[in-house]
PDB file of N, CA and C in Angstrom:
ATOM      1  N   UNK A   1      49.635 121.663 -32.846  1.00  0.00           N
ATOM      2  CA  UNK A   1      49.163 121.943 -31.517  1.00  0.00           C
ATOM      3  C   UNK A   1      49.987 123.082 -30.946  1.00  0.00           C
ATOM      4  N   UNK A   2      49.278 124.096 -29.957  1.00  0.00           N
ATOM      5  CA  UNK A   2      50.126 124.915 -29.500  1.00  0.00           C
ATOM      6  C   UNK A   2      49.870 125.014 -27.751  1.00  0.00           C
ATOM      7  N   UNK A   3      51.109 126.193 -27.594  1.00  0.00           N
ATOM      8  CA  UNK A   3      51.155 125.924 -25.883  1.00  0.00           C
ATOM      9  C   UNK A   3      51.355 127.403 -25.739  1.00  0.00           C
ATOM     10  N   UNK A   4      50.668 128.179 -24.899  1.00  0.00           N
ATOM     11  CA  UNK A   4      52.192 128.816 -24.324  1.00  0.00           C
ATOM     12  C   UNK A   4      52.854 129.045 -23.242  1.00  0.00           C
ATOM     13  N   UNK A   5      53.777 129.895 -23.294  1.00  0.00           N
ATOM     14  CA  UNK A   5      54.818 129.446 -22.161  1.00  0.00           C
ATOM     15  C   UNK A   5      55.171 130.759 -21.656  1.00  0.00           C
ATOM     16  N   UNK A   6      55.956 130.698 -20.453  1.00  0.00           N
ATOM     17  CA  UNK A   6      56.273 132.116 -19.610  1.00  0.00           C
ATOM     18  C   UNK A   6      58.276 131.635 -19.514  1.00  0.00           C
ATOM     19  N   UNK A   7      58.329 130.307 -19.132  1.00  0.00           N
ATOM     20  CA  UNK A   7      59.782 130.013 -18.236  1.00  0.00           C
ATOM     21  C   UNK A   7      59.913 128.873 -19.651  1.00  0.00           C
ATOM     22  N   UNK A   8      61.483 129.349 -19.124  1.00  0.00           N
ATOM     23  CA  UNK A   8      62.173 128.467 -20.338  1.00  0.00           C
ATOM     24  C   UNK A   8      63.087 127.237 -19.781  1.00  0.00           C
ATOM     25  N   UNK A   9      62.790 126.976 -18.508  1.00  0.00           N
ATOM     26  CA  UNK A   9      63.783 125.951 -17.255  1.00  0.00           C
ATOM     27  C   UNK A   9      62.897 124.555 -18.147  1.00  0.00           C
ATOM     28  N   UNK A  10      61.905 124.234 -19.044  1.00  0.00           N
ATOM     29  CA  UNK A  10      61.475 123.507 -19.291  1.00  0.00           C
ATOM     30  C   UNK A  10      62.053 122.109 -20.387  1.00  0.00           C
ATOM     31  N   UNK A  11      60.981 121.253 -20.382  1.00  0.00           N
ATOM     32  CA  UNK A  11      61.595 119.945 -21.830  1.00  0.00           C
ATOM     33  C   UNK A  11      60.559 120.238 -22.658  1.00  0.00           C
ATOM     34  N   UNK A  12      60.739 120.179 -23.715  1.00  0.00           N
ATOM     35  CA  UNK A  12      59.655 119.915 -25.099  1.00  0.00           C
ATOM     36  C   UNK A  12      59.142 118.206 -25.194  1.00  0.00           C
ATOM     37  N   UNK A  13      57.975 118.204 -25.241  1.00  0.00           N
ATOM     38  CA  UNK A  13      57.806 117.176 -25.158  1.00  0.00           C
ATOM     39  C   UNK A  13      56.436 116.828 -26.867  1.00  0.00           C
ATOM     40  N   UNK A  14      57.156 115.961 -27.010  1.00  0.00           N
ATOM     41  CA  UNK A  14      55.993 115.366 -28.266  1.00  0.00           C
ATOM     42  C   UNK A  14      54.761 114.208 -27.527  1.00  0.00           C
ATOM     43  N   UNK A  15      53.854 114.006 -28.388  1.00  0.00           N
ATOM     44  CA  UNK A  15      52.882 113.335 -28.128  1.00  0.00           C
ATOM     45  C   UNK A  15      53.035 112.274 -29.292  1.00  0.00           C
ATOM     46  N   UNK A  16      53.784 111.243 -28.613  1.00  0.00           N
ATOM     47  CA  UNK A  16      54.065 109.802 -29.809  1.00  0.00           C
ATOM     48  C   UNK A  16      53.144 108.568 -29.361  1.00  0.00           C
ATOM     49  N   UNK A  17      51.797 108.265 -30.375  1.00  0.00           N
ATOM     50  CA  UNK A  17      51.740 107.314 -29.945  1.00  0.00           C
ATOM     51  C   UNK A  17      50.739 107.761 -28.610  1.00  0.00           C
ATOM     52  N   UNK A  18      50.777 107.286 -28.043  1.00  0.00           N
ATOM     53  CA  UNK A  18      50.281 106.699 -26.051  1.00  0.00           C
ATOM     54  C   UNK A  18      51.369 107.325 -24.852  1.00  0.00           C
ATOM     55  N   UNK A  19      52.126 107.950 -25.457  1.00  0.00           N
ATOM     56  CA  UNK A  19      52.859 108.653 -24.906  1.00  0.00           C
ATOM     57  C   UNK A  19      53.525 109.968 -25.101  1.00  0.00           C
ATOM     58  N   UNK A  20      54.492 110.356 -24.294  1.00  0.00           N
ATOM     59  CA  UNK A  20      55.494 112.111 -24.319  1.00  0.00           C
ATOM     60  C   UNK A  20      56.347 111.214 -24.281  1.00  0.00           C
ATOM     61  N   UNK A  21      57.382 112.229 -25.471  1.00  0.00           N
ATOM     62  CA  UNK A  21      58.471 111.860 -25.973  1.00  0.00           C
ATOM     63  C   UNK A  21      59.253 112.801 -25.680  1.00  0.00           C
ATOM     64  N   UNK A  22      59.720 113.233 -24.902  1.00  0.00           N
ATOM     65  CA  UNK A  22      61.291 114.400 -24.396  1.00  0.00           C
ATOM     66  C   UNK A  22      62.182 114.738 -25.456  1.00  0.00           C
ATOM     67  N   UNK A  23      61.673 115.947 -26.069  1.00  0.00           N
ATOM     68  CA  UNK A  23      62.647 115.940 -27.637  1.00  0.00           C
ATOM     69  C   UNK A  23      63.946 117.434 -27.208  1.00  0.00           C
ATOM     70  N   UNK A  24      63.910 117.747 -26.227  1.00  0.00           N
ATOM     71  CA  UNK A  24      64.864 118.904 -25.827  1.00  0.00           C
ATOM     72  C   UNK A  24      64.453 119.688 -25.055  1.00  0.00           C
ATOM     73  N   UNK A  25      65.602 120.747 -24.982  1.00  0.00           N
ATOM     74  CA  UNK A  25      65.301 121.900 -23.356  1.00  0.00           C
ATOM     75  C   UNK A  25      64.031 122.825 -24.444  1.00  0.00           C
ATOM     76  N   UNK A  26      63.166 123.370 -23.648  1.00  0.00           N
ATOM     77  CA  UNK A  26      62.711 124.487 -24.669  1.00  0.00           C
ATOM     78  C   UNK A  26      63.725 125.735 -24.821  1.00  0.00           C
ATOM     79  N   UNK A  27      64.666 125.956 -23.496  1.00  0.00           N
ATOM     80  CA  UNK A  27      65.860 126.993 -24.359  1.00  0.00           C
ATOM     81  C   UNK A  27      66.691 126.656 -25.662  1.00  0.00           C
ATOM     82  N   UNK A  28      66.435 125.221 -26.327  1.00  0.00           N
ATOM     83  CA  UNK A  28      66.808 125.206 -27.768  1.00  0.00           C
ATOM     84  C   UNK A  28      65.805 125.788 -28.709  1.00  0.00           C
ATOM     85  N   UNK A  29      65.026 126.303 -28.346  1.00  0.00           N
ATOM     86  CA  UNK A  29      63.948 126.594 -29.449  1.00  0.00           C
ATOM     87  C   UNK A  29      63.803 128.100 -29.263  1.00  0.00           C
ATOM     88  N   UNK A  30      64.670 128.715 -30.097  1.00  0.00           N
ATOM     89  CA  UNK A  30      64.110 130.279 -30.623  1.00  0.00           C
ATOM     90  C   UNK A  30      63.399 130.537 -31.387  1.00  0.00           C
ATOM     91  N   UNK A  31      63.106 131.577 -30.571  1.00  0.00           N
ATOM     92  CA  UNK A  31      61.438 132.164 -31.773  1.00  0.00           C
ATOM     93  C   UNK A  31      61.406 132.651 -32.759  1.00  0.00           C
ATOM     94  N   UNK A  32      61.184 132.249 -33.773  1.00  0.00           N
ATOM     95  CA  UNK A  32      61.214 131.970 -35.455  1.00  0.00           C
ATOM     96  C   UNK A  32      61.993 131.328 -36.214  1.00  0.00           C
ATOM     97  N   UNK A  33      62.829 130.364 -35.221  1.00  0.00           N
ATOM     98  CA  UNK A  33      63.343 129.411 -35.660  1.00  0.00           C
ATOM     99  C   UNK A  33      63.140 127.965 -35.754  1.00  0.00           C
ATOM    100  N   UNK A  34      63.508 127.127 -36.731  1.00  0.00           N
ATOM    101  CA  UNK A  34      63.161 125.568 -36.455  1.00  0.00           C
ATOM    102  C   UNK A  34      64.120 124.430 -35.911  1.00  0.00           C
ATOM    103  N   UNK A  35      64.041 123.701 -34.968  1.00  0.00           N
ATOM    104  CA  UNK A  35      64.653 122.379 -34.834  1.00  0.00           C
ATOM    105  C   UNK A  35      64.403 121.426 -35.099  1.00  0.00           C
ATOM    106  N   UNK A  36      65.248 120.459 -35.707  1.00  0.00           N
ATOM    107  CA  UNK A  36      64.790 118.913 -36.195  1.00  0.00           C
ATOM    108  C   UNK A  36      64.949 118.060 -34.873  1.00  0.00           C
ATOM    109  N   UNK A  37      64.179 117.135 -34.991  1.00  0.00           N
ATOM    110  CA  UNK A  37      64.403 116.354 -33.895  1.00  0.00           C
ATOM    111  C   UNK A  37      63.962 114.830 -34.340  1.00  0.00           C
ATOM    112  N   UNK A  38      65.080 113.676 -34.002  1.00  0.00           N
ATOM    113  CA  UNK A  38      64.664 112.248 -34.857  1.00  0.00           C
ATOM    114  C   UNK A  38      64.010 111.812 -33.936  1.00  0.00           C
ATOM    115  N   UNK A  39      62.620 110.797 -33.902  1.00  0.00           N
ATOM    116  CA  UNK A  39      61.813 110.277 -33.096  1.00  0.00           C
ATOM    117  C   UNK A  39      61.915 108.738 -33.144  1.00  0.00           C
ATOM    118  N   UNK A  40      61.511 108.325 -31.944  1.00  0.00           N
ATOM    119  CA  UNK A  40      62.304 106.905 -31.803  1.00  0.00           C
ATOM    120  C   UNK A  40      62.245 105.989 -33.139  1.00  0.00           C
ATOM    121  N   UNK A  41      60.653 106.304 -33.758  1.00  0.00           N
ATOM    122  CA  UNK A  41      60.666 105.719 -34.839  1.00  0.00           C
ATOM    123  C   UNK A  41      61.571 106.199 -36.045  1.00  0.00           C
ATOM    124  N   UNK A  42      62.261 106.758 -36.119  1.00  0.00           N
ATOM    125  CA  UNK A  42      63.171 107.283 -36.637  1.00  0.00           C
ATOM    126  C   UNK A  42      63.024 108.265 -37.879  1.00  0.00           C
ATOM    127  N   UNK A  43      61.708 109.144 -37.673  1.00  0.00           N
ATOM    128  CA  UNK A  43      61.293 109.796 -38.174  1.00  0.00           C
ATOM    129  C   UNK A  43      61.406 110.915 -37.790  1.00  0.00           C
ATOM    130  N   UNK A  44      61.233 112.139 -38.411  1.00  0.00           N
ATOM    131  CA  UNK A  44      61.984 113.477 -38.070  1.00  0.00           C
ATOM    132  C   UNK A  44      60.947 114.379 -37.624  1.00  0.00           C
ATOM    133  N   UNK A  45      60.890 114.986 -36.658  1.00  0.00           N
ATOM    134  CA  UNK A  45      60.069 116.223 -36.239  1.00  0.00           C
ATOM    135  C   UNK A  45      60.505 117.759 -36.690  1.00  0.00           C
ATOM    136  N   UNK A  46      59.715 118.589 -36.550  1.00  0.00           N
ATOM    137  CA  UNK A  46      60.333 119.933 -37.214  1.00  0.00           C
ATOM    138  C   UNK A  46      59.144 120.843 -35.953  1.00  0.00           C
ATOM    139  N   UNK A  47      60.347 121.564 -34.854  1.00  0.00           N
ATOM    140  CA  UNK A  47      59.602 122.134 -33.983  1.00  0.00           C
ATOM    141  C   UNK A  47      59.762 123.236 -33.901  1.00  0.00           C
ATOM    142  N   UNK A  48      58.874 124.294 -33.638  1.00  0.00           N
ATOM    143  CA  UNK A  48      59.155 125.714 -33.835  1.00  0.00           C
ATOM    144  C   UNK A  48      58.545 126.253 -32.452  1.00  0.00           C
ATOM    145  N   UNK A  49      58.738 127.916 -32.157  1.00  0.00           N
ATOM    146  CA  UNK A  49      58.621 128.404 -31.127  1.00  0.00           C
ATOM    147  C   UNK A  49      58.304 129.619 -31.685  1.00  0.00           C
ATOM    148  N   UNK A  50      56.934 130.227 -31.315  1.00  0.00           N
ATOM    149  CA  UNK A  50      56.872 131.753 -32.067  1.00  0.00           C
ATOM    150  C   UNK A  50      56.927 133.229 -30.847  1.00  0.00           C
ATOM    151  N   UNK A  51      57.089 134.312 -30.970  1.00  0.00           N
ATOM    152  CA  UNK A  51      57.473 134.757 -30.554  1.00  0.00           C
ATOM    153  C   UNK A  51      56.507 135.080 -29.263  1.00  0.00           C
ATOM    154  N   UNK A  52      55.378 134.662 -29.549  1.00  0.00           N
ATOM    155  CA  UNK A  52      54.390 134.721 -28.261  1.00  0.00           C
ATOM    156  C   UNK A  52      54.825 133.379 -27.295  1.00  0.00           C
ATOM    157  N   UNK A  53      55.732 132.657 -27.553  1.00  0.00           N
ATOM    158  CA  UNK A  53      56.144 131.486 -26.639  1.00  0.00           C
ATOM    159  C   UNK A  53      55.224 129.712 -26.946  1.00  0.00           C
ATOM    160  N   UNK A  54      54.170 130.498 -28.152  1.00  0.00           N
ATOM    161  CA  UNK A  54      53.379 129.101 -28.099  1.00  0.00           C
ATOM    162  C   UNK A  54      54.570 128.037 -28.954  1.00  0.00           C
ATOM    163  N   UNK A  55      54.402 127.115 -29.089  1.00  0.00           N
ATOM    164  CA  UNK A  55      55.083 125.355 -29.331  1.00  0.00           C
ATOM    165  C   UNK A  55      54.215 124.785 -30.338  1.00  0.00           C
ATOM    166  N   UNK A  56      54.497 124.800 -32.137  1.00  0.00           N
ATOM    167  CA  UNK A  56      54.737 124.073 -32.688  1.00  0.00           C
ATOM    168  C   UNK A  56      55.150 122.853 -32.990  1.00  0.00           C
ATOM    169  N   UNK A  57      54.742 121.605 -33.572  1.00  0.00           N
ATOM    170  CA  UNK A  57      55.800 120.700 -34.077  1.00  0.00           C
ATOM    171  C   UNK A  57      54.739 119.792 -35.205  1.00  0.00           C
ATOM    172  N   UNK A  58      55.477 119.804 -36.780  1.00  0.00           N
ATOM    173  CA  UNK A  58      55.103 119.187 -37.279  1.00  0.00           C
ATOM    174  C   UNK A  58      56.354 118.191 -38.511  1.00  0.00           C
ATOM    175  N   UNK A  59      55.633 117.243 -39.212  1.00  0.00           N
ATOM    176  CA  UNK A  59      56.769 116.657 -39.790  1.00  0.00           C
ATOM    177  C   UNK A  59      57.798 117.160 -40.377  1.00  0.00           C
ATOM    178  N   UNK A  60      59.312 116.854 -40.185  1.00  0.00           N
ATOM    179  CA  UNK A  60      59.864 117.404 -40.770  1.00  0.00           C
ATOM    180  C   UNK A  60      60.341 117.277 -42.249  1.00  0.00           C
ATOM    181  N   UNK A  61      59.645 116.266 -42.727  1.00  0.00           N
ATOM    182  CA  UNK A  61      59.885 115.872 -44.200  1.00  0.00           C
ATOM    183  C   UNK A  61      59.057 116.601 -45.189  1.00  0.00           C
ATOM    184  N   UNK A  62      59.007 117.386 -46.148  1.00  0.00           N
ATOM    185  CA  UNK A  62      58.672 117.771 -46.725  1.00  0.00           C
ATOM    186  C   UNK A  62      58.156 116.892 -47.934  1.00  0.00           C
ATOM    187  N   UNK A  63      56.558 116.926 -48.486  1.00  0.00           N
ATOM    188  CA  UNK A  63      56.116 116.278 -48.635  1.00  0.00           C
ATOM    189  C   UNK A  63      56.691 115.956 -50.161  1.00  0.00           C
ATOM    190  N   UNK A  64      56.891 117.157 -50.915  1.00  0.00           N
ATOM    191  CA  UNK A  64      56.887 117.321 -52.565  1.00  0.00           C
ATOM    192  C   UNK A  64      58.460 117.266 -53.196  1.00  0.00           C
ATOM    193  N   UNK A  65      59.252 117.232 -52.007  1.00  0.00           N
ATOM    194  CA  UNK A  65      61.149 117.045 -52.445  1.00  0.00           C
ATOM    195  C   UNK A  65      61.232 115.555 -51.724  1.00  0.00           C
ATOM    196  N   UNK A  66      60.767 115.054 -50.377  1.00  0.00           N
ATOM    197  CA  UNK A  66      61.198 114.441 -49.895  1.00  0.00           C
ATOM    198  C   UNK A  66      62.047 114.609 -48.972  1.00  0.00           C
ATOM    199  N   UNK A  67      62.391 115.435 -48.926  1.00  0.00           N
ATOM    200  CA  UNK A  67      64.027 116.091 -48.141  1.00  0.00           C
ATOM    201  C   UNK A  67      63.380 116.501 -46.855  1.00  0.00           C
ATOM    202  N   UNK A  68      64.022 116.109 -45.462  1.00  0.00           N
ATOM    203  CA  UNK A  68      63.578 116.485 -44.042  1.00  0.00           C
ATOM    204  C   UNK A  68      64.880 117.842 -43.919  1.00  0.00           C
ATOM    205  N   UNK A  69      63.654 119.183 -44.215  1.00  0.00           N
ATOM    206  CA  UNK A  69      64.321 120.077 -44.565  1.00  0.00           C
ATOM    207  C   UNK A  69      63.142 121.483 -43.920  1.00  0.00           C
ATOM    208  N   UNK A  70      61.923 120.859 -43.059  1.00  0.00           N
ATOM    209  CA  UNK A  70      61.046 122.072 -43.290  1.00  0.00           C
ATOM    210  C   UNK A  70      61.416 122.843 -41.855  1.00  0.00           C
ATOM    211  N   UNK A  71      62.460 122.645 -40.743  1.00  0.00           N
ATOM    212  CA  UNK A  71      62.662 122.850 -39.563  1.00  0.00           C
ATOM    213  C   UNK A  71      63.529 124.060 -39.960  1.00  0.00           C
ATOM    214  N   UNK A  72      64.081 123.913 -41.601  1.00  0.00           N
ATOM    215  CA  UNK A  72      64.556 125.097 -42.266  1.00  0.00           C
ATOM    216  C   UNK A  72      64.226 125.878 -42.562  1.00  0.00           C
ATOM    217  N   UNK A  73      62.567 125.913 -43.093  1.00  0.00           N
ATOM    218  CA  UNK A  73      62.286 127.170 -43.209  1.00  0.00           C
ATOM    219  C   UNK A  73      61.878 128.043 -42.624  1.00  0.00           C
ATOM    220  N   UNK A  74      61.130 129.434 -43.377  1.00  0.00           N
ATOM    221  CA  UNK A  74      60.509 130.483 -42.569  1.00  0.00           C
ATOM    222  C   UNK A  74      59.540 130.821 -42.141  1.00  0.00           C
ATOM    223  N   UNK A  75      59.136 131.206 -40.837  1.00  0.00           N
ATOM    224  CA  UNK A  75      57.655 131.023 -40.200  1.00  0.00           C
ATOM    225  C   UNK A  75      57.475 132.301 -41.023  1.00  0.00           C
ATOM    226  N   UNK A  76      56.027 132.423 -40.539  1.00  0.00           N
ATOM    227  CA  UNK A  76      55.396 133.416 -41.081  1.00  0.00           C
ATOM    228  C   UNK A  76      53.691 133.535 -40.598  1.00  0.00           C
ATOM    229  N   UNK A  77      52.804 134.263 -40.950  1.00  0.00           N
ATOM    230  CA  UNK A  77      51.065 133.482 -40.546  1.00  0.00           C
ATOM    231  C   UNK A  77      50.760 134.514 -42.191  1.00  0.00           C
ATOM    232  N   UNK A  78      49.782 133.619 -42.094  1.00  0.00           N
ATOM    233  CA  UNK A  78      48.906 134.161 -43.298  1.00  0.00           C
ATOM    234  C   UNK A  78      47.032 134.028 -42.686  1.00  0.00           C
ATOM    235  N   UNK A  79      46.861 134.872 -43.164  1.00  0.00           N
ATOM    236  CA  UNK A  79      45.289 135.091 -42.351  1.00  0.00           C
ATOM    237  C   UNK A  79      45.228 134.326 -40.682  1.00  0.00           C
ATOM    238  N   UNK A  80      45.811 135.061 -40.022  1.00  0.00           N
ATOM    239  CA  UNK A  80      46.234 134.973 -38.978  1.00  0.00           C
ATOM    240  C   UNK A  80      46.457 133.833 -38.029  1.00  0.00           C
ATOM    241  N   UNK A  81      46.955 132.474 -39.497  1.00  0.00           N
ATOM    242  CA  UNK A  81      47.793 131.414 -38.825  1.00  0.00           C
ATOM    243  C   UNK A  81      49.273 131.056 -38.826  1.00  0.00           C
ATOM    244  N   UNK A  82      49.723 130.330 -38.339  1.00  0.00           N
ATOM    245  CA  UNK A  82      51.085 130.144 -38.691  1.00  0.00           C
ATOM    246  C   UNK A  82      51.595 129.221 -39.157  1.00  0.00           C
ATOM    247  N   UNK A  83      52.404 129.279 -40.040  1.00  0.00           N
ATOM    248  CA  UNK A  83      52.910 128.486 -41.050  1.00  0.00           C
ATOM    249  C   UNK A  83      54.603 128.151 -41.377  1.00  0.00           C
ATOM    250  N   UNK A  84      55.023 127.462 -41.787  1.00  0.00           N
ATOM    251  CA  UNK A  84      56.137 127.803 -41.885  1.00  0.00           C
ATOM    252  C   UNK A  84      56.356 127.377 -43.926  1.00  0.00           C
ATOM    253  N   UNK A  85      57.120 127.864 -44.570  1.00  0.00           N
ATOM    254  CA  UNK A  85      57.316 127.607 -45.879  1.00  0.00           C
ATOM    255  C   UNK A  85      59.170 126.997 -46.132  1.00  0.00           C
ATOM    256  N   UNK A  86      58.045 125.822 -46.837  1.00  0.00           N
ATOM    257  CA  UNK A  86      60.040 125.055 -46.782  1.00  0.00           C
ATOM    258  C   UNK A  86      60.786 125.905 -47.562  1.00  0.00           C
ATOM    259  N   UNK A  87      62.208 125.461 -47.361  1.00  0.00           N
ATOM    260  CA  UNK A  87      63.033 126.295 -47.826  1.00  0.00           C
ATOM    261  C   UNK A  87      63.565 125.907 -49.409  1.00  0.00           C
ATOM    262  N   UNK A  88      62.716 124.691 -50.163  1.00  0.00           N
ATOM    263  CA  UNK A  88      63.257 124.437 -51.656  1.00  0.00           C
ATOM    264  C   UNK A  88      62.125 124.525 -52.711  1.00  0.00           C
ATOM    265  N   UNK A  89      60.601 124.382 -51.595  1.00  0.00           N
ATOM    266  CA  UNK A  89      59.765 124.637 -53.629  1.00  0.00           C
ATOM    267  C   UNK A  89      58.935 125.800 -52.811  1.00  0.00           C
ATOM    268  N   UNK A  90      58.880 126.212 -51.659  1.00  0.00           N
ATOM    269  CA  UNK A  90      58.799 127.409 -51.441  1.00  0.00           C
ATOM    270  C   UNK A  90      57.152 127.208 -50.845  1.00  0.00           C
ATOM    271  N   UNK A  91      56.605 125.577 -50.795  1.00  0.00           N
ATOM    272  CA  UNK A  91      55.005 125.363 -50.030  1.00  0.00           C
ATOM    273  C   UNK A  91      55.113 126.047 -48.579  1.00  0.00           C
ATOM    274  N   UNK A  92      53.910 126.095 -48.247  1.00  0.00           N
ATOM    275  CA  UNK A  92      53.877 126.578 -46.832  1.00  0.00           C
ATOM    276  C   UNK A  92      52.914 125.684 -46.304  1.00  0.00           C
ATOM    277  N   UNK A  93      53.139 125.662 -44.722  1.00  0.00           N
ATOM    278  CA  UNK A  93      52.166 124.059 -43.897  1.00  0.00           C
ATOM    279  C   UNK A  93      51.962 125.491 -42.750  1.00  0.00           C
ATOM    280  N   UNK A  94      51.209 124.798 -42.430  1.00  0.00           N
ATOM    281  CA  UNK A  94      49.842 125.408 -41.378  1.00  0.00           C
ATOM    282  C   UNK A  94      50.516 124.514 -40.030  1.00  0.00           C
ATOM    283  N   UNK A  95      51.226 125.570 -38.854  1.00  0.00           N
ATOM    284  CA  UNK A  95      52.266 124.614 -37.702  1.00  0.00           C
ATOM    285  C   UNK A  95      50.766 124.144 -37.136  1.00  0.00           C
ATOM    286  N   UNK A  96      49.776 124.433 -37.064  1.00  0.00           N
ATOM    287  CA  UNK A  96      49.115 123.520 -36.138  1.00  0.00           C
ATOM    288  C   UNK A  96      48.434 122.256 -36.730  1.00  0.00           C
ATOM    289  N   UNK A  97      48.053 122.524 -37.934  1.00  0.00           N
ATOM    290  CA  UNK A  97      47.309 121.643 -38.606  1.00  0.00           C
ATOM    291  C   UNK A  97      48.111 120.636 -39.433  1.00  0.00           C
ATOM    292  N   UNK A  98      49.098 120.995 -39.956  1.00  0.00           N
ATOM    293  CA  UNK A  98      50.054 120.351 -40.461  1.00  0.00           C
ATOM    294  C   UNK A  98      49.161 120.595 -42.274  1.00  0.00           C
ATOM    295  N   UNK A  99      47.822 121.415 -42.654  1.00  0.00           N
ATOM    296  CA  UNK A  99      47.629 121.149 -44.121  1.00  0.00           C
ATOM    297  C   UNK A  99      48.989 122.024 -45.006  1.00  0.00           C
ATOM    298  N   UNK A 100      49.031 121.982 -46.243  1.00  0.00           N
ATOM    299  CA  UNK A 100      49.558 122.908 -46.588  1.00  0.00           C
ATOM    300  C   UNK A 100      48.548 123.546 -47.206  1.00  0.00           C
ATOM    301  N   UNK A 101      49.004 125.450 -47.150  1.00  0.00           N
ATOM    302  CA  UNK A 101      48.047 126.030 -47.281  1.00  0.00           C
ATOM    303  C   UNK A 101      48.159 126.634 -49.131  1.00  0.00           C
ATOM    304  N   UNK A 102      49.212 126.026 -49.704  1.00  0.00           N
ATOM    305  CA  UNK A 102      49.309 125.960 -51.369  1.00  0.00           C
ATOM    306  C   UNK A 102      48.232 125.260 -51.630  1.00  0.00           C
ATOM    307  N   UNK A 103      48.136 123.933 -51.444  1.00  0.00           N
ATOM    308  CA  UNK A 103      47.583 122.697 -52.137  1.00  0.00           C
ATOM    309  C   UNK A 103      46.997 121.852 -51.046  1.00  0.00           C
ATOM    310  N   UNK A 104      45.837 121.869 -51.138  1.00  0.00           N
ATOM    311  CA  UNK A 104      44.813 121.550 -50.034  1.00  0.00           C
ATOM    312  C   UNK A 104      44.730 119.994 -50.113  1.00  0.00           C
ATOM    313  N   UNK A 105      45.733 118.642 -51.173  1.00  0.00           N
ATOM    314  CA  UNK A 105      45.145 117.675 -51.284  1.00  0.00           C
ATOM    315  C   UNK A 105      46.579 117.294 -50.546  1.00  0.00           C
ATOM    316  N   UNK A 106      47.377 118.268 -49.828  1.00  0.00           N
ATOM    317  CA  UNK A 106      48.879 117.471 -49.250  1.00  0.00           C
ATOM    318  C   UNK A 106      48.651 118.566 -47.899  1.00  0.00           C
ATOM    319  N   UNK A 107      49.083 117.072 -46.869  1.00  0.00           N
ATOM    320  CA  UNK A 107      49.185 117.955 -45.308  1.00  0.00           C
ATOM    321  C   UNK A 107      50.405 117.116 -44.773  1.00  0.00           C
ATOM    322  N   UNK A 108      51.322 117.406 -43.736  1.00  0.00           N
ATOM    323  CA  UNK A 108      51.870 116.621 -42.795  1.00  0.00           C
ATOM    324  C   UNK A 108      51.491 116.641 -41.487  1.00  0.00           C
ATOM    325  N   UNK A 109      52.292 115.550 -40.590  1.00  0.00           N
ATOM    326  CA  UNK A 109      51.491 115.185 -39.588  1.00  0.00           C
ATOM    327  C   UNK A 109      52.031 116.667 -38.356  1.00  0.00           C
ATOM    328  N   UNK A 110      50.746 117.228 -37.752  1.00  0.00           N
ATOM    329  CA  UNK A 110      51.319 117.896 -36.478  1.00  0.00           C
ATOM    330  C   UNK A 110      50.887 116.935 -35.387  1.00  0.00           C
ATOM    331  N   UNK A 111      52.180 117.572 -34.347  1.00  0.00           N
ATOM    332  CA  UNK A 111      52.038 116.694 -32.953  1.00  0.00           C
ATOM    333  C   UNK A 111      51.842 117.281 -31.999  1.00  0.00           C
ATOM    334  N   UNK A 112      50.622 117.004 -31.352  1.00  0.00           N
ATOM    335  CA  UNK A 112      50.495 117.399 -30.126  1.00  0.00           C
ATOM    336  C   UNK A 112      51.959 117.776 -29.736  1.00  0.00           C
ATOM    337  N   UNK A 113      52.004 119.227 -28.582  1.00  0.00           N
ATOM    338  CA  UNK A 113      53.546 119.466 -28.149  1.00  0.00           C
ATOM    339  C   UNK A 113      53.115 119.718 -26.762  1.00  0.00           C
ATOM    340  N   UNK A 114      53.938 120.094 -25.734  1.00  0.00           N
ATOM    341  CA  UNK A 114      54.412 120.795 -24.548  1.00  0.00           C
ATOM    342  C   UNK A 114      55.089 120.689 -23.915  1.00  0.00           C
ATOM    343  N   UNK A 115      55.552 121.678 -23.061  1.00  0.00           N
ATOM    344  CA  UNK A 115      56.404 121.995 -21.955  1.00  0.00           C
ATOM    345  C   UNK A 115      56.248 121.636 -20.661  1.00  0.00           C
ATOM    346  N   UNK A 116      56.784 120.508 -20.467  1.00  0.00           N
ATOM    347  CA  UNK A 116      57.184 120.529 -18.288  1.00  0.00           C
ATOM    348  C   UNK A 116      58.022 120.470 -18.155  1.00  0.00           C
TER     349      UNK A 116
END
């Protein structure tokens, strides 16, 4: 899911469940970079920020190592989406959709995001 944004005085908020989950300031989130964030269920988010200000967030576990490692890698878009590619077998996931865009039979979960 994406947002975008003008002011950075804001919280990131996930969509868990029936509810917003307050996962940080959005001044932690630079643009082309990733943050992990553990969710109550104690599962890991991987949230990104691109340089147009829109809000990413999808799982941060990587589906094919196992390792909650994809908040590591590098964004990028390919046919003019955005993606980010983990940083150990080198797949790439689609930030809004969560498919990966290697291997069409593995996706992770994206989460609804935004800013108040």
């Amino acid at each position: 899911m994406t947002l975008a944004l003008e002011t950075t005085d804001l919280k990131v908020q996930l969509r868990i469940g029936d509810g917003w989950f307050t996962v940080c300031d959005l001044s932690a989130l630079l643009p082309g970079r990733g943050v992990a964030a553990l969710l109550p269920d104690r599962r890991q988010a991987a949230l990104f920020r691109d340089r147009a200000g829109r809000l990413y967030a999808i799982d941060n576990r990587d589906p094919f190592t196992g390792a909650a490692v994809l908040s590591r890698g590098l964004t990028g878009t390919h046919r003019g989406r955005p993606f980010v590619a983990s940083p150990l077998l080198k797949q790439r996931f689609d930030l809004e959709s969560g498919r990966c865009l290697d291997d069409e039979n593995v996706r992770v979960t994206a989460y609804p995001v935004r800013a108040t």
